[in-house]
C-alpha atoms as a PDB file:
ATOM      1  CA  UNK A   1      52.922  41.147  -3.910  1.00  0.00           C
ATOM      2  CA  UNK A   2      53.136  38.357  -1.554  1.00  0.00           C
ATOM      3  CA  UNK A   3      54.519  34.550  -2.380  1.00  0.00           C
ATOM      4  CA  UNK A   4      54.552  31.885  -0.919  1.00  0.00           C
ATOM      5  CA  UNK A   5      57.568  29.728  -1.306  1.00  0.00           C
ATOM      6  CA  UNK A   6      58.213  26.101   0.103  1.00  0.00           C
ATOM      7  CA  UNK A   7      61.170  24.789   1.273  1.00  0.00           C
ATOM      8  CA  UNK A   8      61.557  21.011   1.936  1.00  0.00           C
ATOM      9  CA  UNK A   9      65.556  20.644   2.487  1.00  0.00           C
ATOM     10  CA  UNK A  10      68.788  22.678   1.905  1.00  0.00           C
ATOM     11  CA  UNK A  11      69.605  20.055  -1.288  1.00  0.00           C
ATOM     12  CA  UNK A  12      68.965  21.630  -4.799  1.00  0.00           C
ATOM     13  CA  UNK A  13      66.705  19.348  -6.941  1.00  0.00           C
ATOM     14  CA  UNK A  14      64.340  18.704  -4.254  1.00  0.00           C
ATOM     15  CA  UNK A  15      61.094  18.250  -5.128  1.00  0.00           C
ATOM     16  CA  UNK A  16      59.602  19.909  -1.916  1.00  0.00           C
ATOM     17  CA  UNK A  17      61.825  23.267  -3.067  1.00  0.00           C
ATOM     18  CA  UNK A  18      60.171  26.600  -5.089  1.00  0.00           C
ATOM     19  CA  UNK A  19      62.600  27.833  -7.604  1.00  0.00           C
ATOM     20  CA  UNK A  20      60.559  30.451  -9.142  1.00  0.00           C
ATOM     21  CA  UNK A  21      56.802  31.853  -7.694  1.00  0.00           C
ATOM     22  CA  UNK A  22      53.991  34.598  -8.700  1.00  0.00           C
ATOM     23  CA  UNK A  23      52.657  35.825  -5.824  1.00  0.00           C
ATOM     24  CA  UNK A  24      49.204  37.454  -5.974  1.00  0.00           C
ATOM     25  CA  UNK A  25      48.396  37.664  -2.067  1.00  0.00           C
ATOM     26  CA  UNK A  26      46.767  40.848  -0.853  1.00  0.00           C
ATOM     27  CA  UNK A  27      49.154  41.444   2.281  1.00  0.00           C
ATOM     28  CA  UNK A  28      51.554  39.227   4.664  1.00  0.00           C
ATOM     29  CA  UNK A  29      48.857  37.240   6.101  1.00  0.00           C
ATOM     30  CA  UNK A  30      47.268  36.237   2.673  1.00  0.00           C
ATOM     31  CA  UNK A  31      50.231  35.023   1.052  1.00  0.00           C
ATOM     32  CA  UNK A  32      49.339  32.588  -2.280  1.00  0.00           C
ATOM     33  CA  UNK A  33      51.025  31.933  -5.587  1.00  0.00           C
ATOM     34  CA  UNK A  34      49.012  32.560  -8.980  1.00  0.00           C
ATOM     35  CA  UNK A  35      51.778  30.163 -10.613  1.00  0.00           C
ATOM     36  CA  UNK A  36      54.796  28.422  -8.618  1.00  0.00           C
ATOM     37  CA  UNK A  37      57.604  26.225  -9.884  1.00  0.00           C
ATOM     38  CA  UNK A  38      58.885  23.029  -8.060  1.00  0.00           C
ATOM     39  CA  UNK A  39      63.035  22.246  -8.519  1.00  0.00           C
ATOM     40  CA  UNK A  40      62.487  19.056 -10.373  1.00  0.00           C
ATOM     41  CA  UNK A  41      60.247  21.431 -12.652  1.00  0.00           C
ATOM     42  CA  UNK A  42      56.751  20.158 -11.524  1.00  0.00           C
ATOM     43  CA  UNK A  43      53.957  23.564 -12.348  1.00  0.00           C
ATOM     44  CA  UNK A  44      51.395  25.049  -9.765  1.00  0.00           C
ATOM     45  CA  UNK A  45      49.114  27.248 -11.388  1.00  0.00           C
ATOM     46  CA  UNK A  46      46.208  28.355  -9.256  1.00  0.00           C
ATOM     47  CA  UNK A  47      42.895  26.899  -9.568  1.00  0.00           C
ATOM     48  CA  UNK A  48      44.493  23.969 -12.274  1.00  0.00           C
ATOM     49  CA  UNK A  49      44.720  20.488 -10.734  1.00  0.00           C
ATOM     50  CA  UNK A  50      43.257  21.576  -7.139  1.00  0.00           C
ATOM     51  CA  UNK A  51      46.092  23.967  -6.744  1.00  0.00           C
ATOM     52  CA  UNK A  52      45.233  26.596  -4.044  1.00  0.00           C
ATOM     53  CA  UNK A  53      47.886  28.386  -4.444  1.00  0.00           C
ATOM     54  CA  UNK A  54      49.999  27.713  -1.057  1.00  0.00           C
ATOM     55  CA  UNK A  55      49.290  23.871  -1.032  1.00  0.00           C
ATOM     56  CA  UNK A  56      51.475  22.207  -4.005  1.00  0.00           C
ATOM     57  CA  UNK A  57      51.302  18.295  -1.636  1.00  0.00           C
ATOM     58  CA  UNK A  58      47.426  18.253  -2.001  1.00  0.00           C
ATOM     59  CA  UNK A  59      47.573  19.366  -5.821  1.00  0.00           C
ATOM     60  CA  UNK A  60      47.993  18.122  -9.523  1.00  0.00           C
ATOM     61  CA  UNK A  61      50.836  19.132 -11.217  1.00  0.00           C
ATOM     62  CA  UNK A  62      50.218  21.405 -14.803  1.00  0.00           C
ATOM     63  CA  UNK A  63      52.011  18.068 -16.401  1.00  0.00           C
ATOM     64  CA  UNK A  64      49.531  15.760 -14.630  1.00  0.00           C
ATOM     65  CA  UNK A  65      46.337  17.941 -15.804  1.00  0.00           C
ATOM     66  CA  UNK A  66      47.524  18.356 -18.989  1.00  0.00           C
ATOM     67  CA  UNK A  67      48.639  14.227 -20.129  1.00  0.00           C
ATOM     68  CA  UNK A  68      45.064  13.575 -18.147  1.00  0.00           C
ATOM     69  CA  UNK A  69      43.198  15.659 -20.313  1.00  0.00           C
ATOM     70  CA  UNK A  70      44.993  13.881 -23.297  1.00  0.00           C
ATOM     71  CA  UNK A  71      46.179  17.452 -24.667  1.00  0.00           C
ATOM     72  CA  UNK A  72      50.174  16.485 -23.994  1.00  0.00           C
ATOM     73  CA  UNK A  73      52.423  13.447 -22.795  1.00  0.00           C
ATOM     74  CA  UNK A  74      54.484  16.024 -21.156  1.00  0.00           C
ATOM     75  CA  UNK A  75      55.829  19.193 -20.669  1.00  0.00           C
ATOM     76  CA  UNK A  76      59.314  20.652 -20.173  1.00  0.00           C
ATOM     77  CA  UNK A  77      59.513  24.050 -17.923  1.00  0.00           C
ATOM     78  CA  UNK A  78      62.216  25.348 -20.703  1.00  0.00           C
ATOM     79  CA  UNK A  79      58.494  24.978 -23.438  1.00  0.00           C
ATOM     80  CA  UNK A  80      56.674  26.910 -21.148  1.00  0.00           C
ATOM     81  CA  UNK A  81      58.753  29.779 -19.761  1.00  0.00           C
ATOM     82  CA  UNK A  82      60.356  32.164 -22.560  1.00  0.00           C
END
């Protein structure tokens, strides 16, 4: 499969930076992410928060969705990834 990971700078912990991606993209010219995680530990997942899965800048985080929707105040990547 195909990913698509985003690079902002050449510093570790920036926000702009993929760290870890699922790619689900049908060939190199289709290239998306099913799930995608940010360096300061912000979660993509597609189709959650307006995530499309290339587009992180124009989506909610799975943190944001989740303390919107009243179900948790936050959540820690280390909790979600066994």
């Amino acid at each position: 499969m195909r990913n698509y990971s985003h690079k902002a700078s050449n510093s570790w912990g920036d926000p702009g930076n993929t760290v870890h991606s699922v790619g689900i993209a049908t060939g190199s010219g289709n290239k998306k992410n099913a799930f995608e995680i940010m360096q300061n530990g912000d979660i993509y997942v597609l189709g959650i928060g307006g995530y499309d899965g290339t587009n992180p800048d124009s989506a909610s985080t799975l943190q944001e969705v989740l303390a919107a929707l009243g179900t948790a105040t936050s959540v820690n990547v280390a909790d979600v990834i066994v």
